[in-house]
C-alpha atoms as a PDB file:
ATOM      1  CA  UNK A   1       0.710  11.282  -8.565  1.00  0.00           C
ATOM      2  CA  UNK A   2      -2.720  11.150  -7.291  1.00  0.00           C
ATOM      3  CA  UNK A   3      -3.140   8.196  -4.466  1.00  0.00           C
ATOM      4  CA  UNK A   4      -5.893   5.899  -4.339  1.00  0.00           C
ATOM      5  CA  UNK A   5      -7.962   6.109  -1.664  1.00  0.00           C
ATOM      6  CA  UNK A   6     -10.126   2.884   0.448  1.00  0.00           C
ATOM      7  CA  UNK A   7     -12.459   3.788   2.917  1.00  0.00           C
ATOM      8  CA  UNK A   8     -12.685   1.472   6.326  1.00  0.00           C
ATOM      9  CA  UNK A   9     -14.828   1.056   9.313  1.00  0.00           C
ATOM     10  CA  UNK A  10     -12.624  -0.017  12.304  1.00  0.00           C
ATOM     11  CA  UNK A  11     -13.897  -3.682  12.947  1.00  0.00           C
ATOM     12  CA  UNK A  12     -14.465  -4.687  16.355  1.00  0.00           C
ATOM     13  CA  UNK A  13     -11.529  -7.371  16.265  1.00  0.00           C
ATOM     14  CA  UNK A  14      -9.288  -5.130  15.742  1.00  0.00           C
ATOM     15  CA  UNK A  15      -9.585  -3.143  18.762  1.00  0.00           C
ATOM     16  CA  UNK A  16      -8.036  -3.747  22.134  1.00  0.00           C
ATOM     17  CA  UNK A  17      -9.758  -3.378  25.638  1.00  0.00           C
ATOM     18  CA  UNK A  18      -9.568   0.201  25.074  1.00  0.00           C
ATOM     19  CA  UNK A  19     -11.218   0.433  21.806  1.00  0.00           C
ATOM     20  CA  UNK A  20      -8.285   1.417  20.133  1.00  0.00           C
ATOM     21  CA  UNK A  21      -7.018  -0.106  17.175  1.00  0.00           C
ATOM     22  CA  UNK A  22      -3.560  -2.585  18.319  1.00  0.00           C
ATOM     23  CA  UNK A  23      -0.722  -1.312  17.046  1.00  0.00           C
ATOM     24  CA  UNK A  24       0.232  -4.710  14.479  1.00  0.00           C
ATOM     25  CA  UNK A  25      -3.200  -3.791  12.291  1.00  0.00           C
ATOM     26  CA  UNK A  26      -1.813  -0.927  11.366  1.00  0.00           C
ATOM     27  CA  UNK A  27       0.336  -3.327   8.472  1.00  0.00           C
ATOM     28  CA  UNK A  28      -3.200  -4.809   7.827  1.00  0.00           C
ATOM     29  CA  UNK A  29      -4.555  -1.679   6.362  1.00  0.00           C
ATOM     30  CA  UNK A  30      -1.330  -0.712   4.610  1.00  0.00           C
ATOM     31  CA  UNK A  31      -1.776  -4.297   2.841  1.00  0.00           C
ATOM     32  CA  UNK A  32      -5.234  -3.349   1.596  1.00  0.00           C
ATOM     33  CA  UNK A  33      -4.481  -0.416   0.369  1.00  0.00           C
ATOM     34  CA  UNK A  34      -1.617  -1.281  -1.383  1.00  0.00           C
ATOM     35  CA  UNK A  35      -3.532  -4.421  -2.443  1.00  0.00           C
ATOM     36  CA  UNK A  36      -6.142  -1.640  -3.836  1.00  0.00           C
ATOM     37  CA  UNK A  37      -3.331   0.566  -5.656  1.00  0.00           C
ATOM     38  CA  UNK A  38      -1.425  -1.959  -6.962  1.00  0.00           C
ATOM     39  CA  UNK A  39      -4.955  -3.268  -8.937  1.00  0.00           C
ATOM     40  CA  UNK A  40      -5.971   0.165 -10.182  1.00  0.00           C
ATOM     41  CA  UNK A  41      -2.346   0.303 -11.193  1.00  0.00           C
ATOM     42  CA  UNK A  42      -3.704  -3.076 -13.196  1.00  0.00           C
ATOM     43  CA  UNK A  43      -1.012  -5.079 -12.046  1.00  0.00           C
ATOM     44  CA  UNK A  44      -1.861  -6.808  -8.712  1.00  0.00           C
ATOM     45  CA  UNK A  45       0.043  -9.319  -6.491  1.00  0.00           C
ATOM     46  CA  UNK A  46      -1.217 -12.643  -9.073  1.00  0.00           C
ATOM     47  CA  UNK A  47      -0.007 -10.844 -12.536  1.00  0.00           C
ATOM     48  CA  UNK A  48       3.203 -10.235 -10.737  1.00  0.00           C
ATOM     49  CA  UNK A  49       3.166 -13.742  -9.906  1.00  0.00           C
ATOM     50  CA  UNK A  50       2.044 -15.127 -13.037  1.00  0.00           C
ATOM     51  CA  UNK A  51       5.166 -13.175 -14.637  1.00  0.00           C
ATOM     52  CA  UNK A  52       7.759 -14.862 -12.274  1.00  0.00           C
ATOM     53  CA  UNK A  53       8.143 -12.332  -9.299  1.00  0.00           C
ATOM     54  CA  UNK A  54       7.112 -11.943  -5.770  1.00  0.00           C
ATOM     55  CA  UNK A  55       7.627  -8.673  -4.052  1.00  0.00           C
ATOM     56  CA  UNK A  56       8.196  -9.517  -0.455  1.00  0.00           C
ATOM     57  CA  UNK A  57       8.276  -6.292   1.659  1.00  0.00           C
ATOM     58  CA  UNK A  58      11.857  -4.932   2.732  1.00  0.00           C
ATOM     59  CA  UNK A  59      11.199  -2.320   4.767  1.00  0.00           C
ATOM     60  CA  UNK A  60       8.421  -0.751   6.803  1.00  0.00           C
ATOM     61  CA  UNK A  61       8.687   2.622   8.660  1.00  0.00           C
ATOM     62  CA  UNK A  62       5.443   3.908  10.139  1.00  0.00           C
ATOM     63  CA  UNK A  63       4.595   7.095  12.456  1.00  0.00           C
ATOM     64  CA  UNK A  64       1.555   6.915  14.734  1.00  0.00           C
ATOM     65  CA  UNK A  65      -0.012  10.205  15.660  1.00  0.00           C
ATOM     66  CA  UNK A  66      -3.266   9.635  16.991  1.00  0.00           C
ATOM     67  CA  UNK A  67      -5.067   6.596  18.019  1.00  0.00           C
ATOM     68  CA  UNK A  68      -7.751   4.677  15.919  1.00  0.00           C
ATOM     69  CA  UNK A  69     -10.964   3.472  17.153  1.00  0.00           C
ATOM     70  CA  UNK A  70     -13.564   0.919  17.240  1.00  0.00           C
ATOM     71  CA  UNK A  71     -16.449   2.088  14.691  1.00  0.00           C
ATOM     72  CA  UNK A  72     -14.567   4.996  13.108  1.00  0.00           C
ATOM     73  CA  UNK A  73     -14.704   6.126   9.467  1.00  0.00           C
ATOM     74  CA  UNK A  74     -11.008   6.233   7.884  1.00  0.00           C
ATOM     75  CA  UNK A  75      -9.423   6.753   4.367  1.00  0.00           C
ATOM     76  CA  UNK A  76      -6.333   4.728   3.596  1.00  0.00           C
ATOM     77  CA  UNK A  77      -4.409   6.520   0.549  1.00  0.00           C
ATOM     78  CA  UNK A  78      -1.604   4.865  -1.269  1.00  0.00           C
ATOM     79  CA  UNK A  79       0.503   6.883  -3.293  1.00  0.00           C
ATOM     80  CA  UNK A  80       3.308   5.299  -5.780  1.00  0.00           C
ATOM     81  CA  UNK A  81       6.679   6.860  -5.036  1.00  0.00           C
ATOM     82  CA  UNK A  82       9.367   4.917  -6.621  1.00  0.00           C
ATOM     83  CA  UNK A  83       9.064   1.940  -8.911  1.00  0.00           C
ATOM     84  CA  UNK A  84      12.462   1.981 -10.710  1.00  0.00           C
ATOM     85  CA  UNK A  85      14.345  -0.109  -8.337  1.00  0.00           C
ATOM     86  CA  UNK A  86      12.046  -0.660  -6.092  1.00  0.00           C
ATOM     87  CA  UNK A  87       7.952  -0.692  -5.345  1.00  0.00           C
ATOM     88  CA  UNK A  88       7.715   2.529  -2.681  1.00  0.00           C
ATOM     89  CA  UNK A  89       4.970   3.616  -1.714  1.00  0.00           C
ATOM     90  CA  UNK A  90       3.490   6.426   0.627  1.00  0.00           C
ATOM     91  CA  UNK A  91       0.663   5.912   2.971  1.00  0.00           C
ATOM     92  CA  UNK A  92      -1.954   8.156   4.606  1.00  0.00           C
ATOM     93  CA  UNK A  93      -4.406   7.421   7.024  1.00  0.00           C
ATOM     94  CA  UNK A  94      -7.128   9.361   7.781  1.00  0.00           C
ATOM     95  CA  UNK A  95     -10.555  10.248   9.704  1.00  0.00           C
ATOM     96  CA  UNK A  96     -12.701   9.940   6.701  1.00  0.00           C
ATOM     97  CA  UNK A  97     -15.057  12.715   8.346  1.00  0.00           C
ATOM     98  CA  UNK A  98     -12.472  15.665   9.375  1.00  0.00           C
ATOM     99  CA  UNK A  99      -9.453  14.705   6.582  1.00  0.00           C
ATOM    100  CA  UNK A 100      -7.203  14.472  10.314  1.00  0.00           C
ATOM    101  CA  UNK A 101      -4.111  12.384   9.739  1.00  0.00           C
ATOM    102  CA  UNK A 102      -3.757   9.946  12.139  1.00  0.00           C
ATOM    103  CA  UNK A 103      -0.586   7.636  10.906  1.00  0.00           C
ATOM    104  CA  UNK A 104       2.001   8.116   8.095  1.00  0.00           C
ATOM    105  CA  UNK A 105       3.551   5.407   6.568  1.00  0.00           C
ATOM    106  CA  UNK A 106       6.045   3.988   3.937  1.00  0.00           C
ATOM    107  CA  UNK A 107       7.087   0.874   2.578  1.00  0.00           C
ATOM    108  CA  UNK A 108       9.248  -0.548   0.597  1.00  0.00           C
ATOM    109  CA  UNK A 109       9.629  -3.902  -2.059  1.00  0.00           C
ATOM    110  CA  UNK A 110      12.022  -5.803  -4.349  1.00  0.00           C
ATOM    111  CA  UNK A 111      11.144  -8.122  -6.933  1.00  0.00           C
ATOM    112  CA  UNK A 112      12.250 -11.339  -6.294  1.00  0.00           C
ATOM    113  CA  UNK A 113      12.305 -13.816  -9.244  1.00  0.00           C
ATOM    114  CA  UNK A 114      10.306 -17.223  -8.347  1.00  0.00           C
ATOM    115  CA  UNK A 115      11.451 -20.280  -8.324  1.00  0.00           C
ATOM    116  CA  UNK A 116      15.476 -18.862  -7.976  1.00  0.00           C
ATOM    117  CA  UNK A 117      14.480 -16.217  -4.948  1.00  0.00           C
ATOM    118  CA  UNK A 118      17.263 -13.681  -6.546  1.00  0.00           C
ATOM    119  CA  UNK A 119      16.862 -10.618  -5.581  1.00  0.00           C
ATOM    120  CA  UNK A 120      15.939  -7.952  -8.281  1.00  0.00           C
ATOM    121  CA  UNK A 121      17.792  -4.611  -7.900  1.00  0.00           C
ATOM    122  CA  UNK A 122      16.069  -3.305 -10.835  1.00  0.00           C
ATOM    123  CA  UNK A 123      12.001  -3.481 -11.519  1.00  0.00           C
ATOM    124  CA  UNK A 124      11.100  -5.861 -13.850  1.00  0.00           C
ATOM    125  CA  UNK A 125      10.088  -4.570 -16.950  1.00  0.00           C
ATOM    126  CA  UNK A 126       6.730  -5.749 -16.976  1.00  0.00           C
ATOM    127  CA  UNK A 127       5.614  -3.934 -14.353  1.00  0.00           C
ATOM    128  CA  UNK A 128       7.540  -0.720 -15.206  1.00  0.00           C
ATOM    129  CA  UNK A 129       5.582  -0.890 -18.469  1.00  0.00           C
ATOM    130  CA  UNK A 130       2.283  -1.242 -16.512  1.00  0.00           C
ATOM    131  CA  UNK A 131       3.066   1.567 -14.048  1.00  0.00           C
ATOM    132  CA  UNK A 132       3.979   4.594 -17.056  1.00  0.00           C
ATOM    133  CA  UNK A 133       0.929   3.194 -18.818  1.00  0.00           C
ATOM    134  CA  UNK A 134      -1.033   3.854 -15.387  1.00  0.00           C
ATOM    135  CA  UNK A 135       0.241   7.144 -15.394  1.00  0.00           C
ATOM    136  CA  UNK A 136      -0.066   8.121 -19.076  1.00  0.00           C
ATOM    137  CA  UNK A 137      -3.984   7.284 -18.392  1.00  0.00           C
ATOM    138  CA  UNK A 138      -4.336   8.855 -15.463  1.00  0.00           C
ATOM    139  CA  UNK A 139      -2.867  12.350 -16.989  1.00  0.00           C
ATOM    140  CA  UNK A 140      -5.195  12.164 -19.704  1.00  0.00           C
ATOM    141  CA  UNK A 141      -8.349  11.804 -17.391  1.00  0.00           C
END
């Protein structure tokens, strides 16, 4: 599955004394690309609400390799992993000028049915629907 990519310019409130990125904006930019996957997908975080669910993230695992910095040009990709049972999803970021990785990340959601807060161990159907849709147009492109 192909990810989709969002290019960044490190902001200056984002850096510490150092110029380099804190560690807790790291989540930021995994939240914007996911925000940007999960609309090319065509189903972002206000159709999932509008069908009854949240999906609240349950897990977050993330592997820092190099330091960001103030100014520099970086690719966020997203990449779908699992959907069945859970929204996974694979992230990659990037010097947008060398392709360098500089952090690998995953994370992981459940639906969660709204008002009830019952956790879903199974995707909704919905948004299963949506996703092999996605993908059926996306292997005809």
């Amino acid at each position: 599955m192909e990810p989709v990519a969002l290019h960044y310019e490190i902001p200056f409130f984002d850096v510490d004394a150092y110029r380099v990125v804190w560690h807790g904006n790291y989540p930021k930019y995994l939240e914007m690309s996911r925000c940007a996957l999960l609309e090319e997908i065509g189903c972002p975080y206000h159709v999932m609400e509008e069908q009854g669910f949240f999906f609240p993230i349950v897990d977050l695992q993330m592997k820092y390799i190099k330091p960001l910095l103030f100014k520099q040009q970086i690719i966020i990709e997203a990449t779908l992993v699992d959907w069945e049972h859970r929204l996974k999803i694979k992230y990659l970021i990037k010097d947008a000028t060398t392709g360098e990785i500089y952090t690998k990340a995953t994370t992981s959601q459940f639906a969660v049915s709204m008002p009830d807060h019952i956790t879903q161990y199974v995707s909704p159907e919905f948004l299963t629907n949506t996703i092999e849709q996605w993908m059926k147009a996306q292997q005809s492109d």
